[in-house]
C-alpha atoms as a PDB file:
ATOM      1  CA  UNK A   1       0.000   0.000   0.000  1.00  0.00           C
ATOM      2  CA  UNK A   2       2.640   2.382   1.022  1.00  0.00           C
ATOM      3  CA  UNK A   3       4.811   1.336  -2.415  1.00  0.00           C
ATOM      4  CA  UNK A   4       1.642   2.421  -4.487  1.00  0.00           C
ATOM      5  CA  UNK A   5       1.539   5.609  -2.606  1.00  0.00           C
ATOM      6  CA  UNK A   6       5.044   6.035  -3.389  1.00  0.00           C
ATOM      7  CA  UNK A   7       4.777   5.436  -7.039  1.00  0.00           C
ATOM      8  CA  UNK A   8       1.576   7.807  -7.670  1.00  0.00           C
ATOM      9  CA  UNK A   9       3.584  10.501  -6.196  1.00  0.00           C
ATOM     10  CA  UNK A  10       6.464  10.173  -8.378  1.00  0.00           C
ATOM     11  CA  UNK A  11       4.132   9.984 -11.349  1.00  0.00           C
ATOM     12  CA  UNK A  12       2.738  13.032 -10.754  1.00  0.00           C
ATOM     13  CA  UNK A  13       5.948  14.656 -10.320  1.00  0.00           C
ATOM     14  CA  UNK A  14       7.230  13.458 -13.302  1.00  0.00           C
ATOM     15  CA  UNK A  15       3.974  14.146 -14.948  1.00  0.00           C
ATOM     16  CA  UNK A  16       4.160  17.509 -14.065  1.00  0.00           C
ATOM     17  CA  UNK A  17       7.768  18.348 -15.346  1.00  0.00           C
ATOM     18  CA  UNK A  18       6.580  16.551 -18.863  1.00  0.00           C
ATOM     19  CA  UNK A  19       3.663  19.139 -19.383  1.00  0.00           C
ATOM     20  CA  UNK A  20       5.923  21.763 -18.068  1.00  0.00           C
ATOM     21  CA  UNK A  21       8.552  21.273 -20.550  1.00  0.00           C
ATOM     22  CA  UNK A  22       5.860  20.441 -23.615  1.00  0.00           C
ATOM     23  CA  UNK A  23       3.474  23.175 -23.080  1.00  0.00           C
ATOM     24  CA  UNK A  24       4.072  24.191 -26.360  1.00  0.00           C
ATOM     25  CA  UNK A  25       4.499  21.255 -28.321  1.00  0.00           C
ATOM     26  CA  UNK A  26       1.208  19.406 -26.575  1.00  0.00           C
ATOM     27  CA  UNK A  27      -0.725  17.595 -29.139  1.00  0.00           C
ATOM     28  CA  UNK A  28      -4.189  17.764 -29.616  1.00  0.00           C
ATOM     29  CA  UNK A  29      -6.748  15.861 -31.089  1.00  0.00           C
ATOM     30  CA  UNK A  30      -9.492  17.017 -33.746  1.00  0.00           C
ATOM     31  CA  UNK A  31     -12.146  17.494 -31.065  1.00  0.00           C
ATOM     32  CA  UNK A  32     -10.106  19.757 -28.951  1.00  0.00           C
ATOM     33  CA  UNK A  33      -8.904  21.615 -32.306  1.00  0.00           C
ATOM     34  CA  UNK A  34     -12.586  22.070 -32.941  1.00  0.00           C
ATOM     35  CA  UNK A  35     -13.296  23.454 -29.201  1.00  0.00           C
ATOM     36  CA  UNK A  36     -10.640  25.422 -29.380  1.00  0.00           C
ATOM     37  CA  UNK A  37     -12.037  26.756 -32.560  1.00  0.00           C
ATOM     38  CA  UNK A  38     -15.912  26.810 -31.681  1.00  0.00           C
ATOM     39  CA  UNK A  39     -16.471  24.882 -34.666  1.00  0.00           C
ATOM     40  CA  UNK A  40     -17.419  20.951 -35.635  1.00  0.00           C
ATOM     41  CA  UNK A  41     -15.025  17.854 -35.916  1.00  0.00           C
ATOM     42  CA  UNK A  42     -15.951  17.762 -39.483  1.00  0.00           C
ATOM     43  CA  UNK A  43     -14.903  21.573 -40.690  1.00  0.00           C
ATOM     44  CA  UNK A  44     -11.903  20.547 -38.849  1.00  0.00           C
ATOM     45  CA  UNK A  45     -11.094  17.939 -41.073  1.00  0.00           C
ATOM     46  CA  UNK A  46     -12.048  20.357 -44.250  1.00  0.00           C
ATOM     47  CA  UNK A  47      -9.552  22.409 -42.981  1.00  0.00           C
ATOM     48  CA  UNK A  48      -7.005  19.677 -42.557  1.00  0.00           C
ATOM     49  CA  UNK A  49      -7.712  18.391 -46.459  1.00  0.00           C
ATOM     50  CA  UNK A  50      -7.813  22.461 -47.506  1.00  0.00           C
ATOM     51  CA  UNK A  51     -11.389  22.204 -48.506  1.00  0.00           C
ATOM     52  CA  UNK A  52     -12.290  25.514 -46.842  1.00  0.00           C
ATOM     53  CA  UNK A  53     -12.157  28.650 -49.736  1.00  0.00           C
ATOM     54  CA  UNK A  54     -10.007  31.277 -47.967  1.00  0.00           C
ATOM     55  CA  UNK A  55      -8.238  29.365 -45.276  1.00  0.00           C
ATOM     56  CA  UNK A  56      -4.751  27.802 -45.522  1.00  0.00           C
ATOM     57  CA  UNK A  57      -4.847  23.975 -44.871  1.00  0.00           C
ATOM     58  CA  UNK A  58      -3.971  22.913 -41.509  1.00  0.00           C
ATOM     59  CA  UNK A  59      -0.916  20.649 -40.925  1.00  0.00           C
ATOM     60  CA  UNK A  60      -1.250  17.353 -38.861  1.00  0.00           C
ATOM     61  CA  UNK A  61       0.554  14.213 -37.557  1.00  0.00           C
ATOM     62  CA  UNK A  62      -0.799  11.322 -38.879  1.00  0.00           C
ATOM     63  CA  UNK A  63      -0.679   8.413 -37.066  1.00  0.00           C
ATOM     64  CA  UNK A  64      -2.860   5.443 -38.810  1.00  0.00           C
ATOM     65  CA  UNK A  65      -5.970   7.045 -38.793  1.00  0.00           C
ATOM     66  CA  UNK A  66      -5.862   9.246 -36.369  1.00  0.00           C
ATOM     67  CA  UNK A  67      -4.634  13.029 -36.604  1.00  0.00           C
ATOM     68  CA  UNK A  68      -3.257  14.880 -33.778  1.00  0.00           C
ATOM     69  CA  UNK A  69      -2.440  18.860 -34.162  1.00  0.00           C
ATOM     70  CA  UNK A  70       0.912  20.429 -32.256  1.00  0.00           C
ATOM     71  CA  UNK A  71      -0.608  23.509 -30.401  1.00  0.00           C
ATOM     72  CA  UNK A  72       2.302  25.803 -31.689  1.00  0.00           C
ATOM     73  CA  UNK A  73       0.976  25.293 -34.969  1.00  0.00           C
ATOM     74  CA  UNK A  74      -2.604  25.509 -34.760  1.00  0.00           C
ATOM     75  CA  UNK A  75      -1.877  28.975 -32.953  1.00  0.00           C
ATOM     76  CA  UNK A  76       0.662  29.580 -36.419  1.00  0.00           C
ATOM     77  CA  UNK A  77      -2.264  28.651 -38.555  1.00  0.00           C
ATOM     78  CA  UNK A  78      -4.555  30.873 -36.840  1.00  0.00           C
ATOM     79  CA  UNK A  79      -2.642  33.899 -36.963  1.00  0.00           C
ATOM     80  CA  UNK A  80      -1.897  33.138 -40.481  1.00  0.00           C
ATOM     81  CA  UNK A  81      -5.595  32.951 -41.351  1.00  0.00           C
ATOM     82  CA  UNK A  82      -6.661  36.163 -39.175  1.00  0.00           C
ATOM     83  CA  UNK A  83      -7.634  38.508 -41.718  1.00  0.00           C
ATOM     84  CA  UNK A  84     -10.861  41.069 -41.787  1.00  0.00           C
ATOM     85  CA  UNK A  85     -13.333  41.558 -44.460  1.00  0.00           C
ATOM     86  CA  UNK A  86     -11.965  44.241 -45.835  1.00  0.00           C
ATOM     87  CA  UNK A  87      -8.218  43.359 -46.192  1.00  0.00           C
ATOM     88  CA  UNK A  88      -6.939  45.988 -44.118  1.00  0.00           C
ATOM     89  CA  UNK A  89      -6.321  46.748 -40.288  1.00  0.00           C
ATOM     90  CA  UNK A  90      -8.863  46.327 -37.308  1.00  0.00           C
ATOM     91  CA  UNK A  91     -10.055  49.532 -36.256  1.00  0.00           C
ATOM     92  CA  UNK A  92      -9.265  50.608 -32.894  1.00  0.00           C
ATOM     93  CA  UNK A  93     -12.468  50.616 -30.874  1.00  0.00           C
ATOM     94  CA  UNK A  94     -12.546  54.264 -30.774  1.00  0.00           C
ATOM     95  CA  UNK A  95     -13.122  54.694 -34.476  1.00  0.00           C
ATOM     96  CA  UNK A  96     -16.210  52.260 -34.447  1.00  0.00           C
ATOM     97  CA  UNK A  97     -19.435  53.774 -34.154  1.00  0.00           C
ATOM     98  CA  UNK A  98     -21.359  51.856 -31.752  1.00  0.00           C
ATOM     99  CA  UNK A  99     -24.806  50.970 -32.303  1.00  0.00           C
ATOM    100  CA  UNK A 100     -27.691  52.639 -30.758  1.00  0.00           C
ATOM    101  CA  UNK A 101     -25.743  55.503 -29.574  1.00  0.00           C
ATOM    102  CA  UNK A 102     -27.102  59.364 -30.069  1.00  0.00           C
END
C-alpha cells in the first residue's frame, strides 16, 4: 500500500515536469482543435484536407488514422488565417461607431 503511494507521487511529479517542458508542443486531437475553434469535428477535417475557400490547410501528424495537431501550430495557422473583411487593419475601438448611440 505504502509502495503504491510512493509510485503515484512520483508519477505526478514526473507528470508535471513533462507538461511543463511540452506546453508548447502538446498535441491535440481534432475534437479539442474544434473546441478550441468553436467549430465541428468535421470543418476541422475540411480544414485539414484544404477544402475551406479562404483558409490555408492545416498541418497534422498522422498516425494510422488518427490526426493529432501540435498547439504551436494551430496557434501559427490561426494567426496566419486572421484577416478582416476588408483586407486591411482592425479599427481601434474608438473609431467604431457603436450601435444605438445618439
Amino acid at each position: 500500500m505504502e509502495n503504491e503511494t510512493i509510485t503515484s507521487v512520483v508519477l505526478a511529479v514526473v507528470g508535471c515536469r513533462e507538461k511543463a517542458t511540452m506546453s508548447d508542443e502538446r498535441l491535440l486531437t481534432i475534437r479539442e482543435v474544434a473546441t478550441h475553434l468553436r467549430c465541428s469535428k468535421a470543418h476541422v477535417c475540411n480544414l485539414i484536407l484544404g477544402r475551406v475557400r479562404g483558409a490555408q490547410p492545416l498541418a497534422v501528424i498522422t498516425l494510422g488514422r488518427r490526426k493529432l495537431i501540435r498547439h504551436s501550430t494551430l496557434m501559427a495557422w490561426m494567426k496566419a488565417n486572421e484577416h478582416t473583411l476588408g483586407g486591411g487593419m482592425l479599427p481601434s475601438s474608438l473609431d467604431v461607431e457603436a450601435v444605438g448611440r445618439e
